[in-house]
N, C-alpha and C. Protein backbone atom coordinates (compact mmCIF):
# COMPACT_ATOMS: atom_id res chain seq x y z
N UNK A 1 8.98 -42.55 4.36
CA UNK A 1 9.00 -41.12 4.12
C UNK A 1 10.15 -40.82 3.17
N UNK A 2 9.51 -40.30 2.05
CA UNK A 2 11.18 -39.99 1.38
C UNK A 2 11.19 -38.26 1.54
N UNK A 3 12.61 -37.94 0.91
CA UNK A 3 13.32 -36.49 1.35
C UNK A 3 11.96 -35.14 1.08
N UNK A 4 10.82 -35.25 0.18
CA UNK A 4 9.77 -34.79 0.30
C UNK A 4 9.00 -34.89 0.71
N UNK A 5 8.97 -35.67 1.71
CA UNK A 5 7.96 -35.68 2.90
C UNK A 5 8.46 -34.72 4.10
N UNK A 6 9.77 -34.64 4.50
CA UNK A 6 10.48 -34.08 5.12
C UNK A 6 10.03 -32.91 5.15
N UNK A 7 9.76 -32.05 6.60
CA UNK A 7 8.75 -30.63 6.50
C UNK A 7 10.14 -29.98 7.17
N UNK A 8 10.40 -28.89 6.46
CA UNK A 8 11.64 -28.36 6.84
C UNK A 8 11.40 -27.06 7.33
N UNK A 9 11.84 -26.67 8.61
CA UNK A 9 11.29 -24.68 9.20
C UNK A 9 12.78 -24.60 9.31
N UNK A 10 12.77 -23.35 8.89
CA UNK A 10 13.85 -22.61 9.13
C UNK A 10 13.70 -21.58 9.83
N UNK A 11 14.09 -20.99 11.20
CA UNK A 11 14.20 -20.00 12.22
C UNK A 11 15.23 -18.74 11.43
N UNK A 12 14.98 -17.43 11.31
CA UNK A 12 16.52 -16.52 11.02
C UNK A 12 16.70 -16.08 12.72
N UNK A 13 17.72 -16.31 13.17
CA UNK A 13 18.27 -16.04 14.08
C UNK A 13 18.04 -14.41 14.46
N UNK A 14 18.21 -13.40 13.56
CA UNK A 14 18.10 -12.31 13.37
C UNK A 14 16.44 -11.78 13.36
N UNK A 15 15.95 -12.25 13.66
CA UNK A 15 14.14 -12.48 13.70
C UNK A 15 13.97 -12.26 15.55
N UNK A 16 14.51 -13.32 16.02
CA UNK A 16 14.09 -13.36 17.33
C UNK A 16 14.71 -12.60 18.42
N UNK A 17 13.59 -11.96 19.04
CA UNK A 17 13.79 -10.82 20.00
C UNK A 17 13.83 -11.05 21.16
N UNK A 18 13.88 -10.22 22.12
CA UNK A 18 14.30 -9.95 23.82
C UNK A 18 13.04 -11.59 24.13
N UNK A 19 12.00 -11.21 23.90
CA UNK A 19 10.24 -11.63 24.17
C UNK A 19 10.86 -13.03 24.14
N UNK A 20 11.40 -13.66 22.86
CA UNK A 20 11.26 -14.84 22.45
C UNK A 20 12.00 -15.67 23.18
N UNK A 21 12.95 -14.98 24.29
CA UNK A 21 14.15 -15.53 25.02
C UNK A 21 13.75 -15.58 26.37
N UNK A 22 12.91 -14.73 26.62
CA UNK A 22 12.25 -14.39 27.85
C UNK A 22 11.14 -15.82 27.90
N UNK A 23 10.27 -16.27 26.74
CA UNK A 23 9.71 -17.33 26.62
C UNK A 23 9.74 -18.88 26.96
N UNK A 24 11.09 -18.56 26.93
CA UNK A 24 11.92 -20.13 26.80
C UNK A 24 12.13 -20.28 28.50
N UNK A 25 11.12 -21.66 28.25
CA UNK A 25 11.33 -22.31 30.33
C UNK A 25 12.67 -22.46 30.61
N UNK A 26 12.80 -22.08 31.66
CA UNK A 26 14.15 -22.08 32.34
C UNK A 26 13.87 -23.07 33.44
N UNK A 27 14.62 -24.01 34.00
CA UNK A 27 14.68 -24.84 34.95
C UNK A 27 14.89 -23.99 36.26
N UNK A 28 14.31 -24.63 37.27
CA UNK A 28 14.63 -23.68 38.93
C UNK A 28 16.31 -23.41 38.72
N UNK A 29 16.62 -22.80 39.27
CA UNK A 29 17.92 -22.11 39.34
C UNK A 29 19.01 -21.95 38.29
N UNK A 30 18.55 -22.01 37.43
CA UNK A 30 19.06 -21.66 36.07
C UNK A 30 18.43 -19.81 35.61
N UNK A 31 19.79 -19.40 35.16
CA UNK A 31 19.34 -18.12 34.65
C UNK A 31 18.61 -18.21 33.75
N UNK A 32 17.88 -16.65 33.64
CA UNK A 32 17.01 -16.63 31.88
C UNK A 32 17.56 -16.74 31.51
N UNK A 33 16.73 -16.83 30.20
CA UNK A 33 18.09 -17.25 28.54
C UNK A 33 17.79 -15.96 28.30
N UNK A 34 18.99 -15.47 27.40
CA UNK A 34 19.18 -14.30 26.80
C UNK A 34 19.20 -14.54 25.37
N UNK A 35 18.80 -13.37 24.90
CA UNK A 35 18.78 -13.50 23.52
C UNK A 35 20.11 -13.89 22.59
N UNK A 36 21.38 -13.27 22.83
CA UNK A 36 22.02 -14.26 22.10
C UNK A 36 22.60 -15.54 22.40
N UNK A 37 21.86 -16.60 23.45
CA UNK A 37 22.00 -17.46 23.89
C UNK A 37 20.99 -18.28 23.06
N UNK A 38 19.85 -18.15 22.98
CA UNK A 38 18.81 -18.40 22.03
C UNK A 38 19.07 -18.49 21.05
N UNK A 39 19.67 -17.39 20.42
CA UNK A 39 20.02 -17.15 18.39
C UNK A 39 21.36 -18.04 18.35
N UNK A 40 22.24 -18.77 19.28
CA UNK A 40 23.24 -19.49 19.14
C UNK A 40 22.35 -20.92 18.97
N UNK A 41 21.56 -21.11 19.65
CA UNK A 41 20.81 -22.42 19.09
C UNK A 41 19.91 -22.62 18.08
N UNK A 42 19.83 -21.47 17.60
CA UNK A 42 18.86 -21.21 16.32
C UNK A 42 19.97 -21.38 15.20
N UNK A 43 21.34 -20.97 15.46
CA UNK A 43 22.32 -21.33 14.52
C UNK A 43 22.66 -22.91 14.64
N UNK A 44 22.53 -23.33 15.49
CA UNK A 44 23.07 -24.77 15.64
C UNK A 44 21.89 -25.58 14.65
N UNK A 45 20.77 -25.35 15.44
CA UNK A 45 19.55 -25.89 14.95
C UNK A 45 19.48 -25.95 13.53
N UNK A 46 19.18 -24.69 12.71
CA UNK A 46 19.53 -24.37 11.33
C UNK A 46 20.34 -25.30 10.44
N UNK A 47 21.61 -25.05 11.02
CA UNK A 47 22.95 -26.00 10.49
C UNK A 47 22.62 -27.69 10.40
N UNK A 48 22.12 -28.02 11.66
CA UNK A 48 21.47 -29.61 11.79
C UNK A 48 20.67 -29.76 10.49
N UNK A 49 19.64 -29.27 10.49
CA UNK A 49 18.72 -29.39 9.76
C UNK A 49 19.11 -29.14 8.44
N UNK A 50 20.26 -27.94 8.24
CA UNK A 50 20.96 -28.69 6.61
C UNK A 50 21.55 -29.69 6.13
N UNK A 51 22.13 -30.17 7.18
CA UNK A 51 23.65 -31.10 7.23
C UNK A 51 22.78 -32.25 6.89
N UNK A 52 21.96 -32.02 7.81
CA UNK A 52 21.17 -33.77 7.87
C UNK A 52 20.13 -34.19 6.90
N UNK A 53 19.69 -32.63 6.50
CA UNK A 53 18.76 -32.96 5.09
C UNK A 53 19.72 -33.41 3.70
N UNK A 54 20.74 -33.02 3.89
CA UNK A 54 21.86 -33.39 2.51
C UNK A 54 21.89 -34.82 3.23
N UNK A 55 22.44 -35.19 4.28
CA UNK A 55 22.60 -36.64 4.54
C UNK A 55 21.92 -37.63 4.44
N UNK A 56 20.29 -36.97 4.97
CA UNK A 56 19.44 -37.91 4.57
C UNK A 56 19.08 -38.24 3.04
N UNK A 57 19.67 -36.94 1.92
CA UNK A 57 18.94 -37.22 0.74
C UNK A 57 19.68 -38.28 0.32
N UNK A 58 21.12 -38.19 0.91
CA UNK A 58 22.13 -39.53 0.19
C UNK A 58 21.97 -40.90 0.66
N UNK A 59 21.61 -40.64 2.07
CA UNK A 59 21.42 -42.16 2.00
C UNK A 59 20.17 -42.70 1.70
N UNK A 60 19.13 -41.83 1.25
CA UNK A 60 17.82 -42.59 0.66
C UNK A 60 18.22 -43.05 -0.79
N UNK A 61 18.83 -42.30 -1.12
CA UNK A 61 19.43 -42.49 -2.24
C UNK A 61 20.51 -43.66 -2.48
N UNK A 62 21.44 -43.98 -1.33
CA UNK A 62 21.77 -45.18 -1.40
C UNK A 62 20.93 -46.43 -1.01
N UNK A 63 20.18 -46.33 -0.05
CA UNK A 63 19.71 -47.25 0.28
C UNK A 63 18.59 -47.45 -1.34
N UNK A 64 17.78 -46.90 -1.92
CA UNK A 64 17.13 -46.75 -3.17
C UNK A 64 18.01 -47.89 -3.93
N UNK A 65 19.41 -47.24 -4.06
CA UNK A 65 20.15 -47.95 -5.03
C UNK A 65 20.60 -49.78 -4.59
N UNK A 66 20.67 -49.88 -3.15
CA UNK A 66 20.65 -51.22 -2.96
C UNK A 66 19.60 -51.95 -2.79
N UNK A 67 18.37 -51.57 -2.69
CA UNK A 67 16.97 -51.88 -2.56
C UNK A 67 16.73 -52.34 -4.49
N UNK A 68 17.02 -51.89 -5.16
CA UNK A 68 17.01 -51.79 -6.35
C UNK A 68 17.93 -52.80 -7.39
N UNK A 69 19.09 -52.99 -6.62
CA UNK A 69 20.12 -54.02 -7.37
C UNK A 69 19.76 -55.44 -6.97
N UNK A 70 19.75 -55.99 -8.35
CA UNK A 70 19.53 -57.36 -9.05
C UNK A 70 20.26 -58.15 -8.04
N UNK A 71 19.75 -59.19 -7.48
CA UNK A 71 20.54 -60.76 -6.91
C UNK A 71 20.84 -61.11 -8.03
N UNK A 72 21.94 -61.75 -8.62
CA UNK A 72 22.34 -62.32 -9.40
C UNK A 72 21.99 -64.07 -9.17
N UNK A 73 21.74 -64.59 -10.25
CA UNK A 73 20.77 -65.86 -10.01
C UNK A 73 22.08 -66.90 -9.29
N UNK A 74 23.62 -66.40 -9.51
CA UNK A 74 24.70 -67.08 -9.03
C UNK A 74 25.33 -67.02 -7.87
N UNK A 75 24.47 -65.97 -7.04
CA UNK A 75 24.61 -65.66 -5.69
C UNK A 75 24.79 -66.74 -4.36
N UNK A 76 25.60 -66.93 -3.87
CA UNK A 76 25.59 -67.33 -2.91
C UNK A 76 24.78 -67.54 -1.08
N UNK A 77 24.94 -67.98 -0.56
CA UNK A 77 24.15 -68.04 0.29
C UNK A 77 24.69 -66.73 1.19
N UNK A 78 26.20 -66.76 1.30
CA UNK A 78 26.86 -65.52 1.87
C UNK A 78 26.73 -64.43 1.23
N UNK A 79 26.76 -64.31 0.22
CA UNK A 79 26.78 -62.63 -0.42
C UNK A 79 24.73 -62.83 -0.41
N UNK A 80 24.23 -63.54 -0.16
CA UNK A 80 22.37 -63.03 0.01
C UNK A 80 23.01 -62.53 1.20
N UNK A 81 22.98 -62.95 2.13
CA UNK A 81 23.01 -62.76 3.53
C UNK A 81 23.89 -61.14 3.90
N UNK A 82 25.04 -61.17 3.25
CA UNK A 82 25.59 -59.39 2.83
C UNK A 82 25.44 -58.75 2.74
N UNK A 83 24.15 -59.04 1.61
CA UNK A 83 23.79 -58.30 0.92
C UNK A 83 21.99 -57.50 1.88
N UNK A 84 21.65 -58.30 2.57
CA UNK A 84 20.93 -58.16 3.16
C UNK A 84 20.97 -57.67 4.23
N UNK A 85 22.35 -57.48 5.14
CA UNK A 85 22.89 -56.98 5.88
C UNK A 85 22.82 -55.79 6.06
N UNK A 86 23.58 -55.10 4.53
CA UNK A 86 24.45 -54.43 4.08
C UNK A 86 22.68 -53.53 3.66
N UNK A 87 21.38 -53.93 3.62
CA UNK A 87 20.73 -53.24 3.25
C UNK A 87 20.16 -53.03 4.53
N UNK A 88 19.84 -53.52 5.47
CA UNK A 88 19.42 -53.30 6.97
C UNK A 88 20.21 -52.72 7.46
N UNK A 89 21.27 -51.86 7.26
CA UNK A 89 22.30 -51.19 7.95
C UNK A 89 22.09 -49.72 7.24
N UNK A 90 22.07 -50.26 5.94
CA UNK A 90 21.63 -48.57 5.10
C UNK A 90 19.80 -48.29 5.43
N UNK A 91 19.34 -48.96 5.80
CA UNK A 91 17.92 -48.40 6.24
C UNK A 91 17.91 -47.89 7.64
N UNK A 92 18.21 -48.83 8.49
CA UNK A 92 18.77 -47.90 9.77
C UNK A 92 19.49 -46.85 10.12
N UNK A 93 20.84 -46.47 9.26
CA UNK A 93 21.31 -45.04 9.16
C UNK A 93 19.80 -44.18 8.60
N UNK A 94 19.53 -44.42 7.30
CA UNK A 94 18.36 -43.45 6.52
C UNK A 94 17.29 -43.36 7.77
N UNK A 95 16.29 -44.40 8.74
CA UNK A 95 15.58 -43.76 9.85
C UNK A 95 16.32 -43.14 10.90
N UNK A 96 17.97 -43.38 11.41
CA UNK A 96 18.23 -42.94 12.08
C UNK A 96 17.94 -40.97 12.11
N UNK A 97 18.80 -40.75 10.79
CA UNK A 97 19.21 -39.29 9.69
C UNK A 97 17.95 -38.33 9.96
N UNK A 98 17.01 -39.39 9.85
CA UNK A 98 15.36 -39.00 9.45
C UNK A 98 14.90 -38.54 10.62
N UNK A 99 14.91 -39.33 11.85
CA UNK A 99 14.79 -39.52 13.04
C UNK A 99 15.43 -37.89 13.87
N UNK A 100 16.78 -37.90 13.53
CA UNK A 100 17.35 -36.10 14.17
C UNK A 100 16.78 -35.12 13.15
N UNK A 101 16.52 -35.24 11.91
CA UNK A 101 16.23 -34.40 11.25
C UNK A 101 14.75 -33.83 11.67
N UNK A 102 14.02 -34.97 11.79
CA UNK A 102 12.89 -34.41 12.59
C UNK A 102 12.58 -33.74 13.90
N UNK A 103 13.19 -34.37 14.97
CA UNK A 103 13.90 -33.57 15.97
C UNK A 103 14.50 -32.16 16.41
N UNK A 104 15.22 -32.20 14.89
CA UNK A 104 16.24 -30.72 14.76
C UNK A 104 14.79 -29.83 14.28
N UNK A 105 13.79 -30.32 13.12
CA UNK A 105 12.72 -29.08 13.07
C UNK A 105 12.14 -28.91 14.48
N UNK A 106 11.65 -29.93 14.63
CA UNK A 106 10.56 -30.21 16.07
C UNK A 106 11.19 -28.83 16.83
N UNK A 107 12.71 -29.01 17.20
CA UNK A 107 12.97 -27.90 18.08
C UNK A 107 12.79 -26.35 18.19
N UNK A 108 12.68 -26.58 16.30
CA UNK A 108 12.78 -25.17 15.83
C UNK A 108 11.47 -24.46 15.95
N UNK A 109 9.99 -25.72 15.66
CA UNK A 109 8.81 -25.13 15.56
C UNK A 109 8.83 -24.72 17.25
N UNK A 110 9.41 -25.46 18.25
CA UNK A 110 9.29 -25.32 19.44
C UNK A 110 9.40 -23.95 19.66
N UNK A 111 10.64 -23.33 19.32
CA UNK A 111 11.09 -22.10 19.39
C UNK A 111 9.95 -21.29 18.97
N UNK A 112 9.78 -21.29 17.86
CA UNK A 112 8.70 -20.17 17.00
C UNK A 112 7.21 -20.08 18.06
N UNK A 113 6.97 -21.39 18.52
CA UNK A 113 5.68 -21.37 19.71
C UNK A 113 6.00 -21.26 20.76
N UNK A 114 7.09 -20.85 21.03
CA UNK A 114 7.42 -20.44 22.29
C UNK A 114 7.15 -21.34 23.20
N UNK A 115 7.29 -22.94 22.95
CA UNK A 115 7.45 -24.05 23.69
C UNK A 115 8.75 -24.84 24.10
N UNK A 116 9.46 -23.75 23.40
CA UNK A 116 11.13 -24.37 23.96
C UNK A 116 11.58 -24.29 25.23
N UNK A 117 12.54 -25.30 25.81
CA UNK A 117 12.87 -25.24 26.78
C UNK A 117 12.04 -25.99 28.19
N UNK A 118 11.02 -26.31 27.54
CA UNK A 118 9.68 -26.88 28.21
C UNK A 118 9.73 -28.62 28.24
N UNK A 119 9.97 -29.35 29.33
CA UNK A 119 9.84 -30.75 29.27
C UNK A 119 8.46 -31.00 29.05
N UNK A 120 8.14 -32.05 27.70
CA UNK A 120 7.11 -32.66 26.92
C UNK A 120 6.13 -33.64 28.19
N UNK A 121 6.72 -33.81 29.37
CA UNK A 121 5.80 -34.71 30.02
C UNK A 121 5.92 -34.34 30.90
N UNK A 122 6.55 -33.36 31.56
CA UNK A 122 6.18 -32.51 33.11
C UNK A 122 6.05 -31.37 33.05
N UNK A 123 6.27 -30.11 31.92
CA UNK A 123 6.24 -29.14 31.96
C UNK A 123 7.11 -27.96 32.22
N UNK A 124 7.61 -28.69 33.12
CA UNK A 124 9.16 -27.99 34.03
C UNK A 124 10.24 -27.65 32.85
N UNK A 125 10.97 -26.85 33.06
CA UNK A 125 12.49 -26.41 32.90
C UNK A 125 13.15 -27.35 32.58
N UNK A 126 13.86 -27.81 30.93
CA UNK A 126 14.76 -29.02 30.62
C UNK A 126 15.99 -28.53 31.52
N UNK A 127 16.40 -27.27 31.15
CA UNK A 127 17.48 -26.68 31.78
C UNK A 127 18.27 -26.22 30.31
N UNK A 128 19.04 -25.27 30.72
CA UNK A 128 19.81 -24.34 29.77
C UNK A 128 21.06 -25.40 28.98
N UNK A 129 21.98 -25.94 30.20
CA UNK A 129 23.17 -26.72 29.94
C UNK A 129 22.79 -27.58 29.12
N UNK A 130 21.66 -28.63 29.08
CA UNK A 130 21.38 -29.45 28.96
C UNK A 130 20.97 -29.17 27.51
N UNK A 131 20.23 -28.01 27.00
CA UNK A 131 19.67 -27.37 26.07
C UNK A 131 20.53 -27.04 25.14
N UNK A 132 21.96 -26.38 25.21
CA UNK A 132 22.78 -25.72 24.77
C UNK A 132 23.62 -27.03 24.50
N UNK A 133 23.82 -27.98 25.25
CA UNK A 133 24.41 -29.38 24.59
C UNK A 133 24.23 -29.89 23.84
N UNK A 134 22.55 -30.07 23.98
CA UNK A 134 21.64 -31.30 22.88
C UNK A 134 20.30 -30.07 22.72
N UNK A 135 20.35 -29.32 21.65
CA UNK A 135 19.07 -28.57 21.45
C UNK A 135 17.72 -29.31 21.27
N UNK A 136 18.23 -30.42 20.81
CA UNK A 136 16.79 -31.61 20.61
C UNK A 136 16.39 -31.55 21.51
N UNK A 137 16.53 -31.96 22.70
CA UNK A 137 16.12 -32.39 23.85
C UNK A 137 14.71 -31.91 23.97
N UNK A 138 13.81 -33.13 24.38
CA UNK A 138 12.24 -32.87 24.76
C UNK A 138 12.15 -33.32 26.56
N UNK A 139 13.09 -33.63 27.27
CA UNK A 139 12.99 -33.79 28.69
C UNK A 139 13.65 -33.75 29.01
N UNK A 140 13.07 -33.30 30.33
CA UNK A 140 14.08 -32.78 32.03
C UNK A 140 15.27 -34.06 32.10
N UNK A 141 16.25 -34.26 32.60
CA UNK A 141 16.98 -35.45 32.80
C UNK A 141 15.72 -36.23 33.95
N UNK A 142 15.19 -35.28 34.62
CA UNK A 142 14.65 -36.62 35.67
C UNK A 142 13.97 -37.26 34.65
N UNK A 143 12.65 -36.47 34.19
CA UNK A 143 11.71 -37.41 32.86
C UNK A 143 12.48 -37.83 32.12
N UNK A 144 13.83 -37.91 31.69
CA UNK A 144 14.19 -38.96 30.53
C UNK A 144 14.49 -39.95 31.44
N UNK A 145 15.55 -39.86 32.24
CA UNK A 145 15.70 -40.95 33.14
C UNK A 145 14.67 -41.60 33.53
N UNK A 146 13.27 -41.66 33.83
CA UNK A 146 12.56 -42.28 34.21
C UNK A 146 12.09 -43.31 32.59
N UNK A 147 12.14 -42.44 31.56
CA UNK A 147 11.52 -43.12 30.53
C UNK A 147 12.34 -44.11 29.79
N UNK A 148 13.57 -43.94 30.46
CA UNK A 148 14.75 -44.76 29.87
C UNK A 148 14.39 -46.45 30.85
N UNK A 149 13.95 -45.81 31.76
CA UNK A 149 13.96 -47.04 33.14
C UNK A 149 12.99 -48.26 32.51
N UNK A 150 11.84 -47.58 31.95
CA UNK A 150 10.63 -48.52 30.83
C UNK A 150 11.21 -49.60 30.17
């Protein structure tokens, strides 16, 4: 996937109303979310999704540039091996980058469908704390914990 494949939503914080906060699953004994509790993660969210789209464009862009540079026919067995390293390390940051960046929209389309706050494999309440920590989040701690156990 390069940086134009990347499907980018942007939420305005200033858009979303009483309704849209009222929407968002709340876990058993957790208060509703309130609206400017909501538009604080729509700012976080937002910000992710810039930070990480500039980050990701650079390191496709580096990794491009080491994907691209000549072995020299005088290369060693250690600088191949470096060098190969050194390019499996810049591809793993670039899917990592790619990886939250997708995440950070995912959350946002969540929001707009009024599927936020909703664990992806039970349905239930992720919970607020948990939400307001890591906005990514697609599960309850019990469902991640269980999927971590796999």
């Amino acid at each position: 996937m390069t940086s134009t494949d990347v499907p980018i939503v942007k939420v305005d914080p200033a858009d979303l109303k009483a309704a849209d906060a009222k929407a968002v699953a709340v876990r058993d004994g957790d208060e509703p979310w309130k609206i400017g509790e909501l538009r604080d993660i729509v700012v976080t969210l937002n910000a992710d999704v810039e930070r990480l789209l500039v980050e990701f464009r650079a390191n496709e862009v580096d990794l491009d540039d080491l994907l691209h540079t000549s072995e020299g026919s005088g290369d060693d067995q250690a600088d191949a091996g470096s060098t190969a390293l050194e390019r499996e390390q810049e591809m793993s940051i670039v899917n990592n980058t790619r990886e939250m960046l997708e995440e950070s929209v995912d959350a946002l389309r969540r929001i707009q469908n009024h599927a936020f706050g909703a664990c992806i494999s039970c349905s239930q309440g992720i919970g607020k704390a948990r939400l307001q920590a890591f906005p990514r989040a697609t599960h309850c701690v019990a469902c991640k914990q269980r999927e971590e156990r796999r």
